[in-house]
PDB file of N, CA and C in Angstrom:
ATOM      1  N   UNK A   1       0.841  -1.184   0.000  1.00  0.00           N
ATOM      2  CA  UNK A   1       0.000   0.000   0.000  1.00  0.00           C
ATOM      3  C   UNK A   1       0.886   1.247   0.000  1.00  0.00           C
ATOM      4  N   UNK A   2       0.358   2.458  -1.177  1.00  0.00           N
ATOM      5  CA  UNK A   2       1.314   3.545  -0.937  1.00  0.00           C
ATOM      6  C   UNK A   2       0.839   4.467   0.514  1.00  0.00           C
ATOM      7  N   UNK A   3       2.293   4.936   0.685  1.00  0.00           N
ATOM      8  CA  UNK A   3       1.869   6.023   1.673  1.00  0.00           C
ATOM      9  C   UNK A   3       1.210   7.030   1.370  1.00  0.00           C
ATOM     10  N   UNK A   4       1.326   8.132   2.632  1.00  0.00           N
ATOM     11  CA  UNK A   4       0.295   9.276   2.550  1.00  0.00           C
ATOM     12  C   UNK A   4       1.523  10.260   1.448  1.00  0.00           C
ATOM     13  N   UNK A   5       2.676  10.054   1.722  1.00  0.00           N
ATOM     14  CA  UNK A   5       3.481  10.747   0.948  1.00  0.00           C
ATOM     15  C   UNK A   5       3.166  10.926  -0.423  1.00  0.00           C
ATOM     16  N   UNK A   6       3.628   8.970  -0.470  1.00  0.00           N
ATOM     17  CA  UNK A   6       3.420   8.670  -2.150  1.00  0.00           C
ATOM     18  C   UNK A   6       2.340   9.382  -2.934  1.00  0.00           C
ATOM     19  N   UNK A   7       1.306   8.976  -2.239  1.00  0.00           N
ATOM     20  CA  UNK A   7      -0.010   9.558  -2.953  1.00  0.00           C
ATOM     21  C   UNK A   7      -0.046  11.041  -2.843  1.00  0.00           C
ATOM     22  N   UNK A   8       0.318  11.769  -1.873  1.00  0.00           N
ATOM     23  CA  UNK A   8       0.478  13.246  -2.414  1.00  0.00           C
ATOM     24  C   UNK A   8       1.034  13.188  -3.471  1.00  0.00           C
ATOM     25  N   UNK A   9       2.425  12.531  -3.589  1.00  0.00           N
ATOM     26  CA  UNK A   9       3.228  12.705  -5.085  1.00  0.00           C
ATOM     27  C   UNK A   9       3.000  12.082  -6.416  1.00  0.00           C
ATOM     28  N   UNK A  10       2.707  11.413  -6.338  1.00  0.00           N
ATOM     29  CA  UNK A  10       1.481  10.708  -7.589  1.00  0.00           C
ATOM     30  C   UNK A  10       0.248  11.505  -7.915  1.00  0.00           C
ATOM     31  N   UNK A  11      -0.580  11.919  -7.101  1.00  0.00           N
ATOM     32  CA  UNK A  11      -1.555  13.187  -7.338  1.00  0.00           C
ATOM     33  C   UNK A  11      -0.902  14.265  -8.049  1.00  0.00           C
ATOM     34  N   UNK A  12      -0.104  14.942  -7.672  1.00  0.00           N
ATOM     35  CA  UNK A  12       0.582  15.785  -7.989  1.00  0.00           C
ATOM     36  C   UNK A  12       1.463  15.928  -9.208  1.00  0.00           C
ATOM     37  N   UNK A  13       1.470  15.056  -9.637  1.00  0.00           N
ATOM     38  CA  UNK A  13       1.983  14.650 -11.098  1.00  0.00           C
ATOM     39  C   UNK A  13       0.711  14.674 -11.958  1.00  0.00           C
ATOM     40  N   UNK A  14      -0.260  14.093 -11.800  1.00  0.00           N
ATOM     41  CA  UNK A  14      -1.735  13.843 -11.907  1.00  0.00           C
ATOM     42  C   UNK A  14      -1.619  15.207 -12.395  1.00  0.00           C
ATOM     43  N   UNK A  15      -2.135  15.704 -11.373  1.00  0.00           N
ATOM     44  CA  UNK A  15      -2.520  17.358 -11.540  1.00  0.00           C
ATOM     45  C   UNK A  15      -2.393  18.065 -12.368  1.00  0.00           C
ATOM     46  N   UNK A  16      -0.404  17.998 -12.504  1.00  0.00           N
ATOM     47  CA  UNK A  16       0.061  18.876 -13.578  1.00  0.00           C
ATOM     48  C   UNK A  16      -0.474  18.062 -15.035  1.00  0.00           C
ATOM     49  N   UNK A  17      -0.765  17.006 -14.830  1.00  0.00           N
ATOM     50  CA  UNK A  17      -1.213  16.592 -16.253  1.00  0.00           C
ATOM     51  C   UNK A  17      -2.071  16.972 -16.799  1.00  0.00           C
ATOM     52  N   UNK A  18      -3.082  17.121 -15.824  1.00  0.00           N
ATOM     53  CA  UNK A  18      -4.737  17.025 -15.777  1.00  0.00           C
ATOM     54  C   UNK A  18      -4.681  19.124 -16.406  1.00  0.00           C
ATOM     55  N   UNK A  19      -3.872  19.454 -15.365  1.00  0.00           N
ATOM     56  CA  UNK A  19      -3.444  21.087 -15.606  1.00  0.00           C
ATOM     57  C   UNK A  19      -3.767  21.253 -17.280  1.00  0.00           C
ATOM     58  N   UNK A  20      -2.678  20.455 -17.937  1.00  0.00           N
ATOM     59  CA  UNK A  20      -2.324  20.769 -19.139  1.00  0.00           C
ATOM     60  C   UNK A  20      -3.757  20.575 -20.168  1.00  0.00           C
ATOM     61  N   UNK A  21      -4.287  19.655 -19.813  1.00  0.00           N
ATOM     62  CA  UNK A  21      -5.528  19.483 -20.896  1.00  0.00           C
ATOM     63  C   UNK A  21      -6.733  20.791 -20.181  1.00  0.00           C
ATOM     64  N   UNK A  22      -6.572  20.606 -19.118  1.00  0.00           N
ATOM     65  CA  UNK A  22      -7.969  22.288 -18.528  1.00  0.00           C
ATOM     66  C   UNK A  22      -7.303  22.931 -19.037  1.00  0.00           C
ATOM     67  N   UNK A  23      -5.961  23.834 -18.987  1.00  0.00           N
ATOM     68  CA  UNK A  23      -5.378  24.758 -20.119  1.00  0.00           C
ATOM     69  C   UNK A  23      -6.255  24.826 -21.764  1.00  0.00           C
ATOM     70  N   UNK A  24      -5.761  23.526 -21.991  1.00  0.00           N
ATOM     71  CA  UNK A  24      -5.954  23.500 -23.720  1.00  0.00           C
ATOM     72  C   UNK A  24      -7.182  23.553 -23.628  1.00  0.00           C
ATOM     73  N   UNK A  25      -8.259  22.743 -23.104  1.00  0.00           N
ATOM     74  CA  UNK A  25      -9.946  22.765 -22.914  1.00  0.00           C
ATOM     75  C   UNK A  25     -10.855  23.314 -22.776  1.00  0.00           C
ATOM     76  N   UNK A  26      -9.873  24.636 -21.547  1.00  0.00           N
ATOM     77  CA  UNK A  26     -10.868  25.703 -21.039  1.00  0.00           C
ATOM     78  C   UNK A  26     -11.718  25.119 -19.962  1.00  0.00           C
ATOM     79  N   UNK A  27     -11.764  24.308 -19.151  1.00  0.00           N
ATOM     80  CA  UNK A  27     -12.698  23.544 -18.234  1.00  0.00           C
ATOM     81  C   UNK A  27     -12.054  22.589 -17.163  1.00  0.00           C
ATOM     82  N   UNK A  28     -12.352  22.725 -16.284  1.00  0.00           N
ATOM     83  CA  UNK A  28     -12.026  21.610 -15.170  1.00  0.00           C
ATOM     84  C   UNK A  28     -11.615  20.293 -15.371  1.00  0.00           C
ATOM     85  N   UNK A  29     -11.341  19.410 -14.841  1.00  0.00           N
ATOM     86  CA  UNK A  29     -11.155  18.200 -15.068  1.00  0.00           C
ATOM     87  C   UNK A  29     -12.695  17.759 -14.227  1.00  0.00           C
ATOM     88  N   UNK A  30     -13.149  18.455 -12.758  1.00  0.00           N
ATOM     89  CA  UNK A  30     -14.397  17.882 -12.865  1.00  0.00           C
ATOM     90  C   UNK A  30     -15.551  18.021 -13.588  1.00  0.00           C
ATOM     91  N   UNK A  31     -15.690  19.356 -14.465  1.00  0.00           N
ATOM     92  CA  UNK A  31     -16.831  19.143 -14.997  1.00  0.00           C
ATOM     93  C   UNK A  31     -16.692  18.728 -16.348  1.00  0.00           C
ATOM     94  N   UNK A  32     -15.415  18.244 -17.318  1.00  0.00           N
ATOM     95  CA  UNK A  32     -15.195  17.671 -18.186  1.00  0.00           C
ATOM     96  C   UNK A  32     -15.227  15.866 -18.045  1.00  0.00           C
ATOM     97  N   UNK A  33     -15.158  15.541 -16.849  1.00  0.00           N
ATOM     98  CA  UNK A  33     -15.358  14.348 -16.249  1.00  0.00           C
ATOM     99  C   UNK A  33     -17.166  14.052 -16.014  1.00  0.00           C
ATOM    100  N   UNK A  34     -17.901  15.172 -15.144  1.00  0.00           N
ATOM    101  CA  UNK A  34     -19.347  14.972 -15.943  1.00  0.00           C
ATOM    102  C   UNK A  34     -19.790  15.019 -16.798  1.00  0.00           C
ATOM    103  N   UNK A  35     -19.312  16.297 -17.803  1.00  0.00           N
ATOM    104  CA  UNK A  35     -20.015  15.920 -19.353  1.00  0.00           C
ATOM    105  C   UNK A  35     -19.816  14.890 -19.758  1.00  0.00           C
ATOM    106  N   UNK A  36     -18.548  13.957 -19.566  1.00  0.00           N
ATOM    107  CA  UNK A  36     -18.721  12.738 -20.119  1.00  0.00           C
ATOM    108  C   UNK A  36     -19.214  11.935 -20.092  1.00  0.00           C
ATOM    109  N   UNK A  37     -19.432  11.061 -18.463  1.00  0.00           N
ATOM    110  CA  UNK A  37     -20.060  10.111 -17.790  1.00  0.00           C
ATOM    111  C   UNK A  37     -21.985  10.630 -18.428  1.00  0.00           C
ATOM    112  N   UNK A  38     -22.292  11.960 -18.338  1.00  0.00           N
ATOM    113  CA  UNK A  38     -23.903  11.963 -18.718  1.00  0.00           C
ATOM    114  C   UNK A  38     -23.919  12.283 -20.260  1.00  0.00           C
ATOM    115  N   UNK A  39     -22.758  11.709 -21.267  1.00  0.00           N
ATOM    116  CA  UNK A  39     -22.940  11.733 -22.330  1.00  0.00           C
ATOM    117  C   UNK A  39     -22.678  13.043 -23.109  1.00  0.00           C
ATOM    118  N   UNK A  40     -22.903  14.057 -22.704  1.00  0.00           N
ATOM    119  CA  UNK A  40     -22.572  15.320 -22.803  1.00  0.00           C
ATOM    120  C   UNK A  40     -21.523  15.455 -24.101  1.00  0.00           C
ATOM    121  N   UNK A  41     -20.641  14.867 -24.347  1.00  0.00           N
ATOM    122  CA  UNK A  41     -19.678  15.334 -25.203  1.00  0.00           C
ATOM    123  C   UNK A  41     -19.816  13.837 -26.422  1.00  0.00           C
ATOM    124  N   UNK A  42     -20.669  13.482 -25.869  1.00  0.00           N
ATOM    125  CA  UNK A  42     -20.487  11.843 -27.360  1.00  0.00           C
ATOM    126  C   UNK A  42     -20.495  12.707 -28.932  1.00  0.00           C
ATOM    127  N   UNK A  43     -20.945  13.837 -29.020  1.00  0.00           N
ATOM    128  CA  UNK A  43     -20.701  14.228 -30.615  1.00  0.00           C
ATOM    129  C   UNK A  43     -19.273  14.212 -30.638  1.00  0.00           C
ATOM    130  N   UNK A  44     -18.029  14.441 -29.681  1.00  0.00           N
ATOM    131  CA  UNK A  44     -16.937  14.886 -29.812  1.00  0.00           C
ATOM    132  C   UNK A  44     -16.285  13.463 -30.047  1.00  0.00           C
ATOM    133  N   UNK A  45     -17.160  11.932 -29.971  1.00  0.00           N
ATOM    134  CA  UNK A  45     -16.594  10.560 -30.079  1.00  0.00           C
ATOM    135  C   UNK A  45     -16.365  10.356 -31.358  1.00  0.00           C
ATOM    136  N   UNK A  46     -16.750  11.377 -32.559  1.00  0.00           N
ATOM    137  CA  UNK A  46     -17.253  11.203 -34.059  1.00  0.00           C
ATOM    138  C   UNK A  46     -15.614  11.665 -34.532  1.00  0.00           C
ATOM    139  N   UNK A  47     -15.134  12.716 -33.518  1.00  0.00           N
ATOM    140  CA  UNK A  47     -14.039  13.580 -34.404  1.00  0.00           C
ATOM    141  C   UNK A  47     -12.296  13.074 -33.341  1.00  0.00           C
ATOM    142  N   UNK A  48     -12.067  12.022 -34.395  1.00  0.00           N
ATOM    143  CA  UNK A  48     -10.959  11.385 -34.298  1.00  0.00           C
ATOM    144  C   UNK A  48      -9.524  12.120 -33.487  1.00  0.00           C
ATOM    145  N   UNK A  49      -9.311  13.400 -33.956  1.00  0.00           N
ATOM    146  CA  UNK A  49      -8.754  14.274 -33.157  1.00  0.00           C
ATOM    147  C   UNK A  49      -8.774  14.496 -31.748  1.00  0.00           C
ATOM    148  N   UNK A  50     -10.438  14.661 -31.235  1.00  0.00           N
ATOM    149  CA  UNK A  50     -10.282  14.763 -29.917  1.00  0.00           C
ATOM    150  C   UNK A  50     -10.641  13.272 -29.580  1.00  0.00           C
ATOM    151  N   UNK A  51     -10.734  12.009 -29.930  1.00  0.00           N
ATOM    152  CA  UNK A  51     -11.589  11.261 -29.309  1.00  0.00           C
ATOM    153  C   UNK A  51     -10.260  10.721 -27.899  1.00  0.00           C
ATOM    154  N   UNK A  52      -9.245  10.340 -28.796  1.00  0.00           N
ATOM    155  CA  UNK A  52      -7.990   9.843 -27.905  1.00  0.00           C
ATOM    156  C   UNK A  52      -7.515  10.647 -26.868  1.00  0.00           C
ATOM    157  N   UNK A  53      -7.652  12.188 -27.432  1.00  0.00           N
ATOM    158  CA  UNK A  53      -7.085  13.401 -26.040  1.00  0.00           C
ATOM    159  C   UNK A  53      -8.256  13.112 -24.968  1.00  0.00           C
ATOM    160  N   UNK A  54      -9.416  12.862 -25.422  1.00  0.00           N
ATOM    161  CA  UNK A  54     -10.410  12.705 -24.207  1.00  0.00           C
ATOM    162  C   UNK A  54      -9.597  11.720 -23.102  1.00  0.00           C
ATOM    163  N   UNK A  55      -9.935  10.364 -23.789  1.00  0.00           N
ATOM    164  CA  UNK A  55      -9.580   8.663 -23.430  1.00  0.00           C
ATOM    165  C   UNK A  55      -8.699   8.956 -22.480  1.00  0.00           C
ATOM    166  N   UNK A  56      -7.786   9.988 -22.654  1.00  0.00           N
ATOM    167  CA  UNK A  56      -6.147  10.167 -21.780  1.00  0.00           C
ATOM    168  C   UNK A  56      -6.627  10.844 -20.875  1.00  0.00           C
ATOM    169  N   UNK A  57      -7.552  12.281 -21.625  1.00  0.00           N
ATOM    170  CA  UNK A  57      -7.944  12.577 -20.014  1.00  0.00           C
ATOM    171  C   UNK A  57      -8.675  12.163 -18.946  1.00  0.00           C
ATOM    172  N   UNK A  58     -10.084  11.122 -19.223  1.00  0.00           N
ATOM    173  CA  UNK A  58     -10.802  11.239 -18.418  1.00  0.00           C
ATOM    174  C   UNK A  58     -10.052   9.802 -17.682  1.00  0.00           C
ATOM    175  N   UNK A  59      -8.864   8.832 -18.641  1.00  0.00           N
ATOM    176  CA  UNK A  59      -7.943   8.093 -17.524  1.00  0.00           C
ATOM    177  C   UNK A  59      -7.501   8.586 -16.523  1.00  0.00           C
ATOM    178  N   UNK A  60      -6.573   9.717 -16.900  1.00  0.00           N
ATOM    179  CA  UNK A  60      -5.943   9.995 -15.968  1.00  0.00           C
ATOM    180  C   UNK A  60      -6.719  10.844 -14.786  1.00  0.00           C
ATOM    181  N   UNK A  61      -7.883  11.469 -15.138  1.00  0.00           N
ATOM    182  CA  UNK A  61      -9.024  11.981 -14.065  1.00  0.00           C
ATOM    183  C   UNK A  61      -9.398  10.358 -13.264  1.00  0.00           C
ATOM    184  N   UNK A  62      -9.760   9.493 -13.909  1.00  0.00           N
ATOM    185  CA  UNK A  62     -10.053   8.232 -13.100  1.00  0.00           C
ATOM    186  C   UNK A  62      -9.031   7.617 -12.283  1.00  0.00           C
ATOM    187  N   UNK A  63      -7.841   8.221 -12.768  1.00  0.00           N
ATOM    188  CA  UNK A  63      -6.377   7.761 -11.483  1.00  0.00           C
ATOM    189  C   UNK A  63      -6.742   8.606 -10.955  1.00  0.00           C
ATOM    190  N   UNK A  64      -6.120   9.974 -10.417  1.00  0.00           N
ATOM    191  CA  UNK A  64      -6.922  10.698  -9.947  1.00  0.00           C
ATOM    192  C   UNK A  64      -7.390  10.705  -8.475  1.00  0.00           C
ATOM    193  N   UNK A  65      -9.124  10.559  -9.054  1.00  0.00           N
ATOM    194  CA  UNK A  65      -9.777  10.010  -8.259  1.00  0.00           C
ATOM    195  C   UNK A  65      -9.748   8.632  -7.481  1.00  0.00           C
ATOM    196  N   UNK A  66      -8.724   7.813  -7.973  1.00  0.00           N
ATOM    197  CA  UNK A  66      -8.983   6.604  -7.688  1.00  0.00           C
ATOM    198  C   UNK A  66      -8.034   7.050  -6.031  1.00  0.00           C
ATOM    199  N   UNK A  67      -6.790   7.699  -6.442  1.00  0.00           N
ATOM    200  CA  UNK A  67      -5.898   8.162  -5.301  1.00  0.00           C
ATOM    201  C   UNK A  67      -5.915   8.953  -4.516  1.00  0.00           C
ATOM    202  N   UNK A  68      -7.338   9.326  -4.937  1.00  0.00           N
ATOM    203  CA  UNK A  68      -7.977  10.585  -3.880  1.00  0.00           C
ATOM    204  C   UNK A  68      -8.818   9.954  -2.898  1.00  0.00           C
ATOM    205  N   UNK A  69      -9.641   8.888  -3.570  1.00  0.00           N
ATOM    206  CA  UNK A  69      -9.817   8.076  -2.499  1.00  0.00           C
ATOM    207  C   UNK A  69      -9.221   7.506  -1.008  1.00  0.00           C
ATOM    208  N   UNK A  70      -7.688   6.702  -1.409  1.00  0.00           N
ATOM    209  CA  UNK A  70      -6.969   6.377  -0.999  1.00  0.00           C
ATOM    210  C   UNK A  70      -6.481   7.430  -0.412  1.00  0.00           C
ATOM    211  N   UNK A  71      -6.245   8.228  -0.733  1.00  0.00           N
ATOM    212  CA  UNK A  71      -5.290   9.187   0.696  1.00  0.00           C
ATOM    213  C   UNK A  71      -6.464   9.806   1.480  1.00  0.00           C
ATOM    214  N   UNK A  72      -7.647  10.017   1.355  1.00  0.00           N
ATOM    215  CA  UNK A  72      -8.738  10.193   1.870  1.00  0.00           C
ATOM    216  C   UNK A  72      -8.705   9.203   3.297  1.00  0.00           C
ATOM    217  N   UNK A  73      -8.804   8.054   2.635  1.00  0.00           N
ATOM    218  CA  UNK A  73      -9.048   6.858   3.148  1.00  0.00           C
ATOM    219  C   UNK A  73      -7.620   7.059   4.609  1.00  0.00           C
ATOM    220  N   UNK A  74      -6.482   7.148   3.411  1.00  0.00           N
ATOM    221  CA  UNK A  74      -5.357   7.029   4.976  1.00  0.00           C
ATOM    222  C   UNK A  74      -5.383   8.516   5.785  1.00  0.00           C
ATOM    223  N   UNK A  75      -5.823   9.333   5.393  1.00  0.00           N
ATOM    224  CA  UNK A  75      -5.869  10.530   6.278  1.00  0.00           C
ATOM    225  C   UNK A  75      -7.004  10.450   7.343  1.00  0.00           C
ATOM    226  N   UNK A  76      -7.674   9.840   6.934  1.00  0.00           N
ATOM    227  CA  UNK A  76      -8.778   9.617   7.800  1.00  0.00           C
ATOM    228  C   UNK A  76      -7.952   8.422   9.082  1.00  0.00           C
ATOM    229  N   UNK A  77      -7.557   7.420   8.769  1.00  0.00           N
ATOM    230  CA  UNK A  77      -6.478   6.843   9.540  1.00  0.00           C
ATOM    231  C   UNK A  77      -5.704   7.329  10.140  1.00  0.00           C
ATOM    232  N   UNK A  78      -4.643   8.136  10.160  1.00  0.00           N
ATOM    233  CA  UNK A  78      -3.521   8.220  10.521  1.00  0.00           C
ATOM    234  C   UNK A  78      -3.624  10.128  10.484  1.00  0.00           C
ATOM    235  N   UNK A  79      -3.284  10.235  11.775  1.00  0.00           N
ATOM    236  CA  UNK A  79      -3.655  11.958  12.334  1.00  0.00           C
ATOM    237  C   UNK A  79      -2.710  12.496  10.993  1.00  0.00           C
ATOM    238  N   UNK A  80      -2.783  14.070  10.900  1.00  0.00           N
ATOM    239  CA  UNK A  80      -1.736  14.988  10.132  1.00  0.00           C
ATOM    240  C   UNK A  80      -0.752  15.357  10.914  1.00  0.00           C
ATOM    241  N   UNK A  81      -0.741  15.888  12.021  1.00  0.00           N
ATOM    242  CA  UNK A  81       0.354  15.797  13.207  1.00  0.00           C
ATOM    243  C   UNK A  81       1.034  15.152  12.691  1.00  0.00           C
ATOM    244  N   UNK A  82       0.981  13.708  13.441  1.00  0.00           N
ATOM    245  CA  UNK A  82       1.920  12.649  13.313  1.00  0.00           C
ATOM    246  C   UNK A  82       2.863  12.168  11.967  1.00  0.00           C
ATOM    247  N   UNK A  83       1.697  12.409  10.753  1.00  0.00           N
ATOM    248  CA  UNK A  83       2.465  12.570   9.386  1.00  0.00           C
ATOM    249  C   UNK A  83       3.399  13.377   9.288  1.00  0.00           C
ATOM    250  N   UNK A  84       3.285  14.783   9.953  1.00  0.00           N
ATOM    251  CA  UNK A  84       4.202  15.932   9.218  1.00  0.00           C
ATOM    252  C   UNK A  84       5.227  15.579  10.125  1.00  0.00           C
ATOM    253  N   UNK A  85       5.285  14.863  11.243  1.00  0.00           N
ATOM    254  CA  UNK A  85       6.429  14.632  12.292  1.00  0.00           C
ATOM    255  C   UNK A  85       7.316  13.388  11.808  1.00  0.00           C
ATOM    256  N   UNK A  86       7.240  12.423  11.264  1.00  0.00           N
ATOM    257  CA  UNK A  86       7.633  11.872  10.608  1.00  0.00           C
ATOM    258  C   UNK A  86       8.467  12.173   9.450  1.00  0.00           C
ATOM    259  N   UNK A  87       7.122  13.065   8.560  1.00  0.00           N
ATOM    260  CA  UNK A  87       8.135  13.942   7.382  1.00  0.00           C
ATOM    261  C   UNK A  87       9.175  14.713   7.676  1.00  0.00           C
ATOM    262  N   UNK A  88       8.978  15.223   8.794  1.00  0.00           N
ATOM    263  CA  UNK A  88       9.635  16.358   9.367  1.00  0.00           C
ATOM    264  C   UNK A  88      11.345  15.356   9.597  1.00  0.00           C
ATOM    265  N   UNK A  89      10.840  14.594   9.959  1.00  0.00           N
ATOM    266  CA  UNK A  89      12.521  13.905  11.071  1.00  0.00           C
ATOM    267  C   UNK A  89      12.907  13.013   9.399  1.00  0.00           C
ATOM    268  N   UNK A  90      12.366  12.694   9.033  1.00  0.00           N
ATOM    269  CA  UNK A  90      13.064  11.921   7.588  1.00  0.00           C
ATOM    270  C   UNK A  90      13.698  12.909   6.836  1.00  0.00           C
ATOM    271  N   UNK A  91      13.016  14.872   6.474  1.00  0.00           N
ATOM    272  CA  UNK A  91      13.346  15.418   5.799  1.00  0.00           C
ATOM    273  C   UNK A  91      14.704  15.872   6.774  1.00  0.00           C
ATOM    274  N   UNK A  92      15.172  16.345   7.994  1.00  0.00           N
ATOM    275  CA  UNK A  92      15.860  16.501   8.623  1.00  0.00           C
ATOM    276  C   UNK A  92      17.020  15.401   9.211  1.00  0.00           C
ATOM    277  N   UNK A  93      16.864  14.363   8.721  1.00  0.00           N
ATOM    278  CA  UNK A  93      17.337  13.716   9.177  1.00  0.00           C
ATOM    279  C   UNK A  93      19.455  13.650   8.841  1.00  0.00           C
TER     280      UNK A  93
END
């Protein structure tokens, strides 16, 4: 299982990815993630150009979320205190 670290840093890569297509898109990654799921954008499945830039994005929105879960999940576990004290003595160490 990754840590609380990891998954900050895996998100965070995420992000800047996710960054780059809301740039080019003009729109969120969440509400480009609903137009899809309620169909919203299926005319855009016709035009070969965007169909694959979608596919990449709404993957990498579904990692994502999948790791937002998960650090959700361990933050809810394991106090923030105790995390940053840890980080703290590893980064100092």
């Amino acid at each position: 299982m990754a840590t609380l670290t990891e998954l900050v840093r895996n998100m965070s890569r995420l992000e800047e990815k996710l960054g780059e297509f809301e740039s080019r898109f003009g729109i969120k990654s969440p509400e480009f993630y609903k137009a899809m799921m309620t169909g919203e954008l299926e005319d855009y499945d016709a035009l070969d150009e965007y169909r694959m830039e979608f596919v990449k994005w709404l993957a990498l929105y579904k990692t994502w979320l999948s790791l937002d879960e998960k650090y959700q999940q361990l933050i809810a576990r394991q106090p923030i205190a105790l995390h940053l004290k840890t980080n703290l003595a590893l980064t100092y160490a």
